[in-house]
C-alpha atoms as a PDB file:
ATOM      1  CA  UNK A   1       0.000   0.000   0.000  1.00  0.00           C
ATOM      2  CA  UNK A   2       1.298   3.070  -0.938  1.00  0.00           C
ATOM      3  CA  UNK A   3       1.455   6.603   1.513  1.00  0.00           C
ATOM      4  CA  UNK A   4      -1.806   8.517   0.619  1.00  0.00           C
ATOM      5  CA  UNK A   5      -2.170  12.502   1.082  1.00  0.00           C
ATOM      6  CA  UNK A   6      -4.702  11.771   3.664  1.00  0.00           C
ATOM      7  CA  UNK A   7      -1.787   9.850   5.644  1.00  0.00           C
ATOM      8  CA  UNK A   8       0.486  12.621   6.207  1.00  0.00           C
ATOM      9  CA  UNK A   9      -2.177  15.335   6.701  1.00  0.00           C
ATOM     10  CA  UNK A  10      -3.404  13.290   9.665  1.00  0.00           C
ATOM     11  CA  UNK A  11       0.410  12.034  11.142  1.00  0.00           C
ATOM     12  CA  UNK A  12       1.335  16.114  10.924  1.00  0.00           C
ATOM     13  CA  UNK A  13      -1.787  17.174  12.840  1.00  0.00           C
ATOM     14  CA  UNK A  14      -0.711  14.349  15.502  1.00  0.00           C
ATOM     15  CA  UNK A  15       2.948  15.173  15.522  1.00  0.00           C
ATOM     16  CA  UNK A  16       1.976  19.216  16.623  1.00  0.00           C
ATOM     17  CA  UNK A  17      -0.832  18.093  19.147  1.00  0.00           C
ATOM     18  CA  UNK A  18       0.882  15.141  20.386  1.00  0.00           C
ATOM     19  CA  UNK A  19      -2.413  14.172  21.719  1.00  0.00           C
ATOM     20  CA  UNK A  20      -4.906  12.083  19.796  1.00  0.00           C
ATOM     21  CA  UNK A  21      -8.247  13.634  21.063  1.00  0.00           C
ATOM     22  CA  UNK A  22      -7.369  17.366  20.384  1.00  0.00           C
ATOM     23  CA  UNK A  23      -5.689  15.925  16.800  1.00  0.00           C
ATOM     24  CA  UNK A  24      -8.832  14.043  15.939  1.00  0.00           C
ATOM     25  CA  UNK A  25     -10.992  17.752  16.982  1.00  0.00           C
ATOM     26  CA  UNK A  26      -9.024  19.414  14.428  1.00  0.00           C
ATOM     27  CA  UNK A  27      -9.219  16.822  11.620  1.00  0.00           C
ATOM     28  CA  UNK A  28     -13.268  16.418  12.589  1.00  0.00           C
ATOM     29  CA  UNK A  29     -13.079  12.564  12.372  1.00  0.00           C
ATOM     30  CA  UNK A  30     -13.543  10.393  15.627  1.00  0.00           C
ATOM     31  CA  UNK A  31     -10.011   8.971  17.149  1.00  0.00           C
ATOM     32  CA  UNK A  32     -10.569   5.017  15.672  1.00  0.00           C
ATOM     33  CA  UNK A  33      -9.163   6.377  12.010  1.00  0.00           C
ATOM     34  CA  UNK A  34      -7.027   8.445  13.482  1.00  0.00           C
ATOM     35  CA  UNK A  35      -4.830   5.589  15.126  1.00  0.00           C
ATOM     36  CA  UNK A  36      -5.294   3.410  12.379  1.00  0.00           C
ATOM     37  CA  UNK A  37      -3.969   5.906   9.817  1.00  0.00           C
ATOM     38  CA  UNK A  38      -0.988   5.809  11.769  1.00  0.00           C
ATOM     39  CA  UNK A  39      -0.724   2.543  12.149  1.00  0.00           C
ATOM     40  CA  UNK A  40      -1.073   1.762   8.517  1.00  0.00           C
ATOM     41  CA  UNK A  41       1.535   4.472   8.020  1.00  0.00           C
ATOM     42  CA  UNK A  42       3.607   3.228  10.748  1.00  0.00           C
ATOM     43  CA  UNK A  43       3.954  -0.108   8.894  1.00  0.00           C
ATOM     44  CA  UNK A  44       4.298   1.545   5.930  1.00  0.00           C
ATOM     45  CA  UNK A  45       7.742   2.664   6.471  1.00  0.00           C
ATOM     46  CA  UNK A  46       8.262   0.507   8.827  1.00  0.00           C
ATOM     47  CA  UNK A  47       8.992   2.946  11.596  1.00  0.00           C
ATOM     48  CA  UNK A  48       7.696   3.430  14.923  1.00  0.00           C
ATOM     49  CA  UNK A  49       6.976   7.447  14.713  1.00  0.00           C
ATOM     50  CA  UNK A  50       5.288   7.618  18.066  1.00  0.00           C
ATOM     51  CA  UNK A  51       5.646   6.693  21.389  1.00  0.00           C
ATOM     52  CA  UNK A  52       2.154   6.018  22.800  1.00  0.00           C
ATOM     53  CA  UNK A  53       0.676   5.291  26.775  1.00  0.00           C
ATOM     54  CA  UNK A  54      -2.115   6.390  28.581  1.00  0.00           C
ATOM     55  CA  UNK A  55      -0.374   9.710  30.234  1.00  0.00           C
ATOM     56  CA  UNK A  56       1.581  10.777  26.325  1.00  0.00           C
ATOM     57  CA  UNK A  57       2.197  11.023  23.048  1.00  0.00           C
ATOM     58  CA  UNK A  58       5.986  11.630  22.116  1.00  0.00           C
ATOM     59  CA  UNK A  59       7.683  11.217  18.820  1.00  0.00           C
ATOM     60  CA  UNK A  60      10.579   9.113  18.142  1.00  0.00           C
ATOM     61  CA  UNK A  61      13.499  10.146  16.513  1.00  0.00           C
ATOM     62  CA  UNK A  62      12.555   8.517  13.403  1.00  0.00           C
ATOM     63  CA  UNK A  63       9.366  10.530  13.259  1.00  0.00           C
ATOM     64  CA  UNK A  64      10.673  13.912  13.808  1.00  0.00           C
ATOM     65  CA  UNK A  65      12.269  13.277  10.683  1.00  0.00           C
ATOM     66  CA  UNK A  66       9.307  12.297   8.657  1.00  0.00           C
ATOM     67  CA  UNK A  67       7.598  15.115  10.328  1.00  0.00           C
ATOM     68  CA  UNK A  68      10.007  17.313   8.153  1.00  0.00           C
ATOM     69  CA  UNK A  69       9.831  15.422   5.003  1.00  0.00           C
ATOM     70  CA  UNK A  70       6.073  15.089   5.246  1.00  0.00           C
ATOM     71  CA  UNK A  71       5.264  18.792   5.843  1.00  0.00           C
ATOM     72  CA  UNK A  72       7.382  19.286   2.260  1.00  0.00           C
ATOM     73  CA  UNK A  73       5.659  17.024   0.570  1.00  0.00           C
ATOM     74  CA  UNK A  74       2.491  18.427   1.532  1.00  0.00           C
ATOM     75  CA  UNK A  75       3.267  21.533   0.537  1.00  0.00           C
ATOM     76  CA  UNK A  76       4.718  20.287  -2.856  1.00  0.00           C
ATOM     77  CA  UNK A  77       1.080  18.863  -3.504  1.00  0.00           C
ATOM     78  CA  UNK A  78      -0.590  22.063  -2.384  1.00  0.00           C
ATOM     79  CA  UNK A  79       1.576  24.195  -4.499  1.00  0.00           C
ATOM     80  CA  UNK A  80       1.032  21.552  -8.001  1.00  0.00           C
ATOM     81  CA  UNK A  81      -3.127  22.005  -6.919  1.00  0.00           C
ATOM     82  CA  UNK A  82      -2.852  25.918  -6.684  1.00  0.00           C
ATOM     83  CA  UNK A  83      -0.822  25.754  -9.972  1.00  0.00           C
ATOM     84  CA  UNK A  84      -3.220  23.454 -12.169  1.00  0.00           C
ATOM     85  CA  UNK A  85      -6.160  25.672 -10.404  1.00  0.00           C
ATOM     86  CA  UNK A  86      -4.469  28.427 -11.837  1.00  0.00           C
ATOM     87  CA  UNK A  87      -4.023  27.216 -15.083  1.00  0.00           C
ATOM     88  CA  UNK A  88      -7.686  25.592 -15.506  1.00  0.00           C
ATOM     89  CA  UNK A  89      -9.279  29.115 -14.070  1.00  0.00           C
ATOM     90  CA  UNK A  90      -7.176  30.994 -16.873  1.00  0.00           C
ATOM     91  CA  UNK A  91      -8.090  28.782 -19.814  1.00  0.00           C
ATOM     92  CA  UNK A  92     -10.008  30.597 -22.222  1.00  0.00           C
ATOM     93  CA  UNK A  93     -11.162  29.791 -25.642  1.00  0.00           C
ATOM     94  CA  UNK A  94     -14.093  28.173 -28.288  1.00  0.00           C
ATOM     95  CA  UNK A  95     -14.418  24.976 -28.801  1.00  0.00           C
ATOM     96  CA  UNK A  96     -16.848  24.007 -31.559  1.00  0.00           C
ATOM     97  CA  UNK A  97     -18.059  19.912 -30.310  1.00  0.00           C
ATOM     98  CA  UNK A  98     -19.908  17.844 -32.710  1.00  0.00           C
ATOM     99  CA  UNK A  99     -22.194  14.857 -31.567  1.00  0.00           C
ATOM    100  CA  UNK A 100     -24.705  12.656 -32.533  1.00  0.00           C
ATOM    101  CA  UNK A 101     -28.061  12.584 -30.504  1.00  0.00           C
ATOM    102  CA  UNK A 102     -27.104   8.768 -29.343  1.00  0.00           C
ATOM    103  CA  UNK A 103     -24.161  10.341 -27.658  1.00  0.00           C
ATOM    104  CA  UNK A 104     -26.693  12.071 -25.084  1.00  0.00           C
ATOM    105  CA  UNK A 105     -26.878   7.994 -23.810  1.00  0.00           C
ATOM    106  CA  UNK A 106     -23.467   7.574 -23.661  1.00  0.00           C
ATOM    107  CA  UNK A 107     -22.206   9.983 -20.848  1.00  0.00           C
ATOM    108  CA  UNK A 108     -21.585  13.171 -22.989  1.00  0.00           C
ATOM    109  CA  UNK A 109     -23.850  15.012 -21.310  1.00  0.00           C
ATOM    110  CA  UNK A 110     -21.877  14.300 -17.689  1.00  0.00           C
ATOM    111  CA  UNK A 111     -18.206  14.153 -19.225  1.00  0.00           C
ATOM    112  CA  UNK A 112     -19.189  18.251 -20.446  1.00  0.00           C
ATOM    113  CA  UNK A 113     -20.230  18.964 -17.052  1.00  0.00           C
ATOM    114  CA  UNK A 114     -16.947  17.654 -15.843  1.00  0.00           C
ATOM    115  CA  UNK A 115     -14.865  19.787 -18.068  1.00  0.00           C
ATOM    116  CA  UNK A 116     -17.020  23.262 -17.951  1.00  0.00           C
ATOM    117  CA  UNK A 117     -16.075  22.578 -14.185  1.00  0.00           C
ATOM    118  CA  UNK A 118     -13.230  22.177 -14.359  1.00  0.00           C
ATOM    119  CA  UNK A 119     -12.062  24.387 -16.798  1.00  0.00           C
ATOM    120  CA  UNK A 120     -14.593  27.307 -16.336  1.00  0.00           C
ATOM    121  CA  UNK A 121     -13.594  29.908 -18.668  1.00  0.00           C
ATOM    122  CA  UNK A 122     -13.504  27.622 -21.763  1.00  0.00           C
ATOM    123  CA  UNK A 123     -16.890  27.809 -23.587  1.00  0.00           C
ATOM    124  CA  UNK A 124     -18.006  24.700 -25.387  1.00  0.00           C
ATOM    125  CA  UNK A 125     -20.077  24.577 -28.468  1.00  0.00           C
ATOM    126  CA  UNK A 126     -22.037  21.941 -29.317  1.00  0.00           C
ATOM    127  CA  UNK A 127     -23.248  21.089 -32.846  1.00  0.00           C
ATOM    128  CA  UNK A 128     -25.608  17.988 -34.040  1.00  0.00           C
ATOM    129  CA  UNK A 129     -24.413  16.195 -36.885  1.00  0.00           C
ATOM    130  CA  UNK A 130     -24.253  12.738 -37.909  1.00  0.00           C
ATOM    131  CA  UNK A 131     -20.651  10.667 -38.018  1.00  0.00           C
ATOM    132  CA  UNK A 132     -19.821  11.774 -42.057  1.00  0.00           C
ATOM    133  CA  UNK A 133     -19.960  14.940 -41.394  1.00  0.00           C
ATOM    134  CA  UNK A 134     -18.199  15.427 -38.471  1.00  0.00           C
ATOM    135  CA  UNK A 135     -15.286  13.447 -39.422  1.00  0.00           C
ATOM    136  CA  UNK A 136     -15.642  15.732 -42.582  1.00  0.00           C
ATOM    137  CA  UNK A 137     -15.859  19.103 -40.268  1.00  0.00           C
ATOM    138  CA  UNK A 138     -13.283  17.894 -38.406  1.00  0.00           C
ATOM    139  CA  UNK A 139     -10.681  17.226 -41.253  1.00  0.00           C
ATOM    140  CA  UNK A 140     -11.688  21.224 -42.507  1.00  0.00           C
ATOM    141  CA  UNK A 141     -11.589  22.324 -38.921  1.00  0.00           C
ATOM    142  CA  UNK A 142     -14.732  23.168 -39.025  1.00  0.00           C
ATOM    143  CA  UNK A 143     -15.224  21.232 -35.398  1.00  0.00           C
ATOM    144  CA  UNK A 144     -12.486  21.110 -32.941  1.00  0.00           C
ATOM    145  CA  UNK A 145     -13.627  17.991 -31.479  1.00  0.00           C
ATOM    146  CA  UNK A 146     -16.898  14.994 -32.437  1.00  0.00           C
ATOM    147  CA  UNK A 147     -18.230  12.335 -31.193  1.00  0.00           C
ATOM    148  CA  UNK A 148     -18.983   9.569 -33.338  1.00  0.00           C
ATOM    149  CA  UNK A 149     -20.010   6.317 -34.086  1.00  0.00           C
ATOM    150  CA  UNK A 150     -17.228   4.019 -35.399  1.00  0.00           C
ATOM    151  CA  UNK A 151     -16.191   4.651 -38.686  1.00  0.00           C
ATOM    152  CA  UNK A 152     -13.265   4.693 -41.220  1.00  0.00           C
ATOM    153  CA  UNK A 153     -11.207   7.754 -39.733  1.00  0.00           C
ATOM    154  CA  UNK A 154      -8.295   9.447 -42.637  1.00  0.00           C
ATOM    155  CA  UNK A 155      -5.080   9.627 -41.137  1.00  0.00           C
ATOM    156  CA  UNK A 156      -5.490  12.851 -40.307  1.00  0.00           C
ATOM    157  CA  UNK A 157      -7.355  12.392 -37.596  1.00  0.00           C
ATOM    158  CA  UNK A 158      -6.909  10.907 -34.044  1.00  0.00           C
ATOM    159  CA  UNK A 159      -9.253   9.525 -32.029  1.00  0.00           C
ATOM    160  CA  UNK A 160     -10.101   7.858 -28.575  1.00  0.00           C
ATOM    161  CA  UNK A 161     -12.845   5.045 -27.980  1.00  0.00           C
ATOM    162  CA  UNK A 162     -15.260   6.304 -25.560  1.00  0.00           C
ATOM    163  CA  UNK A 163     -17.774   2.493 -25.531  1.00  0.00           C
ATOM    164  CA  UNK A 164     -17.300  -0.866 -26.666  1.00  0.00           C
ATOM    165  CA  UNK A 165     -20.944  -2.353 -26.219  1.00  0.00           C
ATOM    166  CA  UNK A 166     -23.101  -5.058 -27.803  1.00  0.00           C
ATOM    167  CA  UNK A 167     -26.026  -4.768 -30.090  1.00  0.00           C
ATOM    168  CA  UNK A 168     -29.566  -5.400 -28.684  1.00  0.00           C
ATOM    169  CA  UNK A 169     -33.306  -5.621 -30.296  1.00  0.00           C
ATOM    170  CA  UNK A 170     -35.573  -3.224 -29.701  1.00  0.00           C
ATOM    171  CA  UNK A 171     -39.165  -4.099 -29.824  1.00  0.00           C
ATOM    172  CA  UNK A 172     -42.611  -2.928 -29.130  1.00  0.00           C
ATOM    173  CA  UNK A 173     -43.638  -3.939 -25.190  1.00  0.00           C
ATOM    174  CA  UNK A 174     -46.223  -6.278 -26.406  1.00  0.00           C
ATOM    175  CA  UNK A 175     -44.971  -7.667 -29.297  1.00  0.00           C
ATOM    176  CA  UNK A 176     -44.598 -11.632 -28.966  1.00  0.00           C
ATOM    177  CA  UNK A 177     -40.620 -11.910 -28.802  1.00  0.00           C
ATOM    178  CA  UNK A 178     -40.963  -9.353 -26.403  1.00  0.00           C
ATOM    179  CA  UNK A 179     -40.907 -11.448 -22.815  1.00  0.00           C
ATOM    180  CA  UNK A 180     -38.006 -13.935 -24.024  1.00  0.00           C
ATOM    181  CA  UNK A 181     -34.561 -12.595 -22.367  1.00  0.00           C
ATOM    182  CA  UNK A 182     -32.623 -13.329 -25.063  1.00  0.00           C
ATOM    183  CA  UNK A 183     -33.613 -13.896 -29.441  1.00  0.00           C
ATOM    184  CA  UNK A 184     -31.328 -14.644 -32.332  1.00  0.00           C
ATOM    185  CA  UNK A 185     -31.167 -12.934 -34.838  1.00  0.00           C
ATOM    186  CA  UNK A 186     -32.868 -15.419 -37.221  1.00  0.00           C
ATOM    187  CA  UNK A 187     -35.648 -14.856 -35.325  1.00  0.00           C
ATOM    188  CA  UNK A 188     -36.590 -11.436 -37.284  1.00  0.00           C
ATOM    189  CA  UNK A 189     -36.192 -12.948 -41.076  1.00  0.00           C
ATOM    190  CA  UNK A 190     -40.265 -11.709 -41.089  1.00  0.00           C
ATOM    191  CA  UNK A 191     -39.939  -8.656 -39.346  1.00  0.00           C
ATOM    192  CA  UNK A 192     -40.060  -5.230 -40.569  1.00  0.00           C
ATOM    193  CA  UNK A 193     -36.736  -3.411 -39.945  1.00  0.00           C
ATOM    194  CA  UNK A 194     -35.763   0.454 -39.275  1.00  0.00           C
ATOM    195  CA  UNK A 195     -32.679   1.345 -40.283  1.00  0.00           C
ATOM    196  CA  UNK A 196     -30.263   4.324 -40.808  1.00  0.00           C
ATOM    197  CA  UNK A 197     -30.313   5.175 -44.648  1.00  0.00           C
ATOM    198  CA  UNK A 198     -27.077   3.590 -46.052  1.00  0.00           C
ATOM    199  CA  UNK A 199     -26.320   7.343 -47.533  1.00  0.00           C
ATOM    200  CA  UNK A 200     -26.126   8.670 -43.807  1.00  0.00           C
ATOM    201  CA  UNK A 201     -24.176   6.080 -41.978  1.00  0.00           C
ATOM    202  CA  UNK A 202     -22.594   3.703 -44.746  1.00  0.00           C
ATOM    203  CA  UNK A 203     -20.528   1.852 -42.076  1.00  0.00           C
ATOM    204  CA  UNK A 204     -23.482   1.714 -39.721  1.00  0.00           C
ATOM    205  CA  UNK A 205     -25.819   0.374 -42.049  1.00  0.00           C
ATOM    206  CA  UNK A 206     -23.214  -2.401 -43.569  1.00  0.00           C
ATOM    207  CA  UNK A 207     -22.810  -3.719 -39.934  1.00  0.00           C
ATOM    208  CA  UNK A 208     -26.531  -4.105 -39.124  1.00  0.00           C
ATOM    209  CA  UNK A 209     -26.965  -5.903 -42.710  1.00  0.00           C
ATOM    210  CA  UNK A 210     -24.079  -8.498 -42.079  1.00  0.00           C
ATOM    211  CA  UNK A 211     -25.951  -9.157 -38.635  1.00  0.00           C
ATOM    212  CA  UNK A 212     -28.511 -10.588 -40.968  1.00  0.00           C
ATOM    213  CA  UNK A 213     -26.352 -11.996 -43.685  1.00  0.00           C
ATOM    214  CA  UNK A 214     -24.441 -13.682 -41.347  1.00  0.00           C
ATOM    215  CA  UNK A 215     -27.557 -15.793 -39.819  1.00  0.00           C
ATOM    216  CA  UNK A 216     -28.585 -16.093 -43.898  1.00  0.00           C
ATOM    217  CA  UNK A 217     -31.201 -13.716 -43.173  1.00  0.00           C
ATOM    218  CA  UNK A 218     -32.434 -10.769 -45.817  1.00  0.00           C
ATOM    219  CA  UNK A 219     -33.639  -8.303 -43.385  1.00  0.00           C
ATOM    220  CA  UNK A 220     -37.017  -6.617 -44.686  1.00  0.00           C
ATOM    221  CA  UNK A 221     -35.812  -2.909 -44.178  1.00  0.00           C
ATOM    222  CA  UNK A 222     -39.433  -0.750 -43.787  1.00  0.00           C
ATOM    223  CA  UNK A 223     -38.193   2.598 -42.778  1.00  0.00           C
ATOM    224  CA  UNK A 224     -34.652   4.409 -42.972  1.00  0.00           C
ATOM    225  CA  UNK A 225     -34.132   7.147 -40.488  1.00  0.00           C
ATOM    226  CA  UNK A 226     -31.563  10.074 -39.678  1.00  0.00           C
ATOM    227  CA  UNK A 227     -31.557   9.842 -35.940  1.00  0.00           C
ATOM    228  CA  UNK A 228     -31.231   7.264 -33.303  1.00  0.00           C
ATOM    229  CA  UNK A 229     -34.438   8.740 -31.484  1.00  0.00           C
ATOM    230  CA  UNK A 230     -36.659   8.696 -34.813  1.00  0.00           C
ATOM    231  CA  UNK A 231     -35.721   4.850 -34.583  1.00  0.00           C
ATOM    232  CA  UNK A 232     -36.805   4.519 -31.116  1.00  0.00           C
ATOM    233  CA  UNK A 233     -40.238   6.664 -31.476  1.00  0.00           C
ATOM    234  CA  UNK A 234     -41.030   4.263 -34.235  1.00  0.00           C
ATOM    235  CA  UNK A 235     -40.413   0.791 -32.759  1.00  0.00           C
ATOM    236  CA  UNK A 236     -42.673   2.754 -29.933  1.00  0.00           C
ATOM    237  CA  UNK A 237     -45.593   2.799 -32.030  1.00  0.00           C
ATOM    238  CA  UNK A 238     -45.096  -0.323 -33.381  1.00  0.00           C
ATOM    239  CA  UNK A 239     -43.866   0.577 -37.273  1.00  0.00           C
ATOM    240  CA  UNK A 240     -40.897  -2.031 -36.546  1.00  0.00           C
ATOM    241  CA  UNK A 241     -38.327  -3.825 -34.620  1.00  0.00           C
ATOM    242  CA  UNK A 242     -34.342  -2.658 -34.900  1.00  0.00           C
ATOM    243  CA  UNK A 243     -30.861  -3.307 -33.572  1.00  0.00           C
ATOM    244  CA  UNK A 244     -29.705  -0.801 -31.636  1.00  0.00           C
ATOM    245  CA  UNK A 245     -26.364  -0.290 -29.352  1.00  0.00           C
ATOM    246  CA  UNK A 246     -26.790  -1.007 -25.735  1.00  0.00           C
ATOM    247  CA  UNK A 247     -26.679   2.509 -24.732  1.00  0.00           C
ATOM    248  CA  UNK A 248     -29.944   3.251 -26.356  1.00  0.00           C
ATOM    249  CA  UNK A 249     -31.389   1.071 -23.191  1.00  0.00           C
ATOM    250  CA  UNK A 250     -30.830   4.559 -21.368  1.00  0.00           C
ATOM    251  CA  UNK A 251     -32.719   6.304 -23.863  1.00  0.00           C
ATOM    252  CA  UNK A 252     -36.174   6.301 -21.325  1.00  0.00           C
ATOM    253  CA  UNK A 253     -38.546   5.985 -23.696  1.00  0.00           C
ATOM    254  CA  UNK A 254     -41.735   4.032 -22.889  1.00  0.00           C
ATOM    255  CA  UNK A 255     -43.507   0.999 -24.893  1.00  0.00           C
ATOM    256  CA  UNK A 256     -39.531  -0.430 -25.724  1.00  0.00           C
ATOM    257  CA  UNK A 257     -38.213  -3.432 -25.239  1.00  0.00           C
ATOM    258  CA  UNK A 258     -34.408  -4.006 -25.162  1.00  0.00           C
ATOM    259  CA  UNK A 259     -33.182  -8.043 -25.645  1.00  0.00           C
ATOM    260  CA  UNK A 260     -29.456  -9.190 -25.615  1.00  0.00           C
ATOM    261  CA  UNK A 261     -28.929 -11.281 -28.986  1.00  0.00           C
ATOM    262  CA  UNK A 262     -28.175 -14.695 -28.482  1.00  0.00           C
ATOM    263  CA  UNK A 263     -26.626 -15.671 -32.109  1.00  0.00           C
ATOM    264  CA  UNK A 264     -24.336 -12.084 -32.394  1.00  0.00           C
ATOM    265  CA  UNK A 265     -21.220 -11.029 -30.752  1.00  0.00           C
ATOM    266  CA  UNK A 266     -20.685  -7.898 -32.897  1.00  0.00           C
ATOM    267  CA  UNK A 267     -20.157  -4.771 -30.819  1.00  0.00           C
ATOM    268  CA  UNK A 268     -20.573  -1.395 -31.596  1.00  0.00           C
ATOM    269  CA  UNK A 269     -18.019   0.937 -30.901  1.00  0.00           C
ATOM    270  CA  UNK A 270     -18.142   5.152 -30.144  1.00  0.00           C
ATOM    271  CA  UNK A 271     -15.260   7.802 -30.878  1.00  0.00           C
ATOM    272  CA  UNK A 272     -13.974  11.104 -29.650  1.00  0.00           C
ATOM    273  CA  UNK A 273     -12.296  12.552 -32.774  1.00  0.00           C
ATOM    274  CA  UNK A 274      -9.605  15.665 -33.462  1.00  0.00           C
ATOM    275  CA  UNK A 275      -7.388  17.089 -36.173  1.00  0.00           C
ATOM    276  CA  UNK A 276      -3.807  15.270 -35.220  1.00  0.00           C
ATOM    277  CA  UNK A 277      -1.809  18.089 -36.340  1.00  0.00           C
ATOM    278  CA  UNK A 278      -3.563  21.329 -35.531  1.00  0.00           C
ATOM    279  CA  UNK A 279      -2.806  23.306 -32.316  1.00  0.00           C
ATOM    280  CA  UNK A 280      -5.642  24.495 -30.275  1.00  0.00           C
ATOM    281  CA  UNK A 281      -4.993  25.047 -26.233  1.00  0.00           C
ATOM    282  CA  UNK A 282      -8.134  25.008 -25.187  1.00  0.00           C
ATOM    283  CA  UNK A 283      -9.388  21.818 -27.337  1.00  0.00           C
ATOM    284  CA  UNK A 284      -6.137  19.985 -26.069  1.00  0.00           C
ATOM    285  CA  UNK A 285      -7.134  20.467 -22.062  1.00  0.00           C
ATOM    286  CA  UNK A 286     -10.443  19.064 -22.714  1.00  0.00           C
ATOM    287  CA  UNK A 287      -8.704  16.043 -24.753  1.00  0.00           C
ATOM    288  CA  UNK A 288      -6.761  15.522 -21.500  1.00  0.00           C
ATOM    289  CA  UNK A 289      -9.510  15.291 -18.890  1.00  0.00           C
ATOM    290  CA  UNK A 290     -11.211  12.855 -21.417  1.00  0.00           C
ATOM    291  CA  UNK A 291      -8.042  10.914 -21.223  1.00  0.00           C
ATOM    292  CA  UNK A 292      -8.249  10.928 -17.148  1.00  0.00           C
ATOM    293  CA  UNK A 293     -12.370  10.268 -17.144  1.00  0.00           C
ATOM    294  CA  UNK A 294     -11.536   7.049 -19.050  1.00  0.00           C
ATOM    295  CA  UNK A 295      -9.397   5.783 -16.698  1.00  0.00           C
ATOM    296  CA  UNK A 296     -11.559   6.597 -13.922  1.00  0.00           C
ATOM    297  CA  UNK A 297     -14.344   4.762 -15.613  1.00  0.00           C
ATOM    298  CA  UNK A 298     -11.885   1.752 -16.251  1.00  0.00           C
ATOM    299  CA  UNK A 299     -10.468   1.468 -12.650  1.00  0.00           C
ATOM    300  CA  UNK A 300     -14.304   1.370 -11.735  1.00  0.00           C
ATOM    301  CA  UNK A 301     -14.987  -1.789 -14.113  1.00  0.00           C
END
């Protein structure tokens, strides 16, 4: 286990009481974590810092060293936080975000609440379009960043995956394939299908069709759509069935159904997209918290 900030805040309020009741008053925790901080930190280093009865609390030679060297570190981490505060307050600047509306399911609109927070001053733009023409956008610099659906991507650009998640069916409540907890995909060779119009999301719609080829099925395509929500609305009043990423289970709309596929292990990924070579400040800071978000949300797995 590794020394944590919290640690050597606590052992330097001990080591200037020297008394674990009027130490724990000034921290405003009860005096149970207080001793076992110390004792974790004690074994830590493996060091006695403190010598410990009923009538005193003394430290050891050992610990008014570490006293020293923990008070500097301390410091060293307030004066980084005051620094990146600094920095993050005095960031200024546009940036132009495309998404698509599935993106809304996704976590876009919390990981924008994160960086408006934490970079205040930057003011963020955001701008509907579907994949095409944001990677398009982005190559003219049009947008500074999108958020896509998986796609071809020029070399030009660089990109980050944001979701790796399965493809479910989405049915009316009470239509009959409805109750089962799983289907194949097989199971909807007489079923009328919404899609995305090929000329929208090429890559999108080639994926969904191999779902079918791949089962020998020729999927009976009734509607084509421009939006992930249009798709929704209409499985919602019955004009269809579709497969849909998992996200879209977030989406809240009434009268769906959402069923894993049993026969299909074809995922569907999503992508935060930028300009490789272009320099932009502002965009670049955002870029980074997405990078730290990730790994938040990956340690959490």
């Amino acid at each position: 286990m590794a020394l944590t900030f919290r640690q050597l805040r606590y052992f330097l309020v001990l080591s200037e009481e020297l008394h674990f009741g009027r130490a724990a008053n000034r921290l405003h925790i009860s005096q149970p974590p207080l001793s076992a901080s110390l004792r974790q930190l004690e074994e830590e280093l493996g060091v006695r810092l403190l010598e410990r009865n009923s009538k005193r609390v003394a430290m050891t030679p050992a610990g008014e060293a570490f006293q020293g060297q923990a008070r500097r570190i301390i410091e060293q981490i307030e004066d980084s936080q005051t620094l990146v505060q600094r920095i993050a307050s005095s960031a200024t600047g546009l940036v132009r975000v495309g998404f698509t509306p599935a993106m809304l399911f996704r976590g876009l609109p919390e990981l924008l609440k994160t960086l408006q927070s934490r970079y205040p001053g930057i003011e963020i733009q955001l701008i509907e379009r579907n994949s095409a023409d944001q990677v398009q956008a982005v190559t003219q610099e049009h947008l500074d960043l999108g958020f896509i659906h998986s796609m071809p991507l020029p070399e030009c650009i660089e990109s980050v995956t944001l979701s790796d998640e399965p493809f479910l069916c989405c049915l009316p409540t009470h239509h009959h394939l409805a109750a089962r907890r799983s289907l194949a995909v097989r199971e909807l060779a007489n079923e009328s299908v919404i899609l995305f119009g090929r000329d929208l999301a090429p890559h999108y719609y080639d994926r969904i069709i191999s779902l079918f080829h791949h089962v020998d099925v020729e999927p009976q395509i009734s509607h084509e759509v421009s939006h992930w929500l249009t798709i929704l609305a209409l499985v919602a009043n019955s004009m269809g069935v579709a497969l849909v990423p998992q996200s879209l289970a977030k989406s809240g709309f009434s009268d769906v159904s959402f069923l894993p596929l049993n026969d299909s292990s074809t995922r569907h990924q999503s992508h935060c997209i930028w300009q490789r070579d272009t320099q932009h400040e502002s965009r670049d800071l955002l870029i980074n918290c997405l990078h730290e978000q990730l790994q938040i949300q990956l340690h959490q797995a």
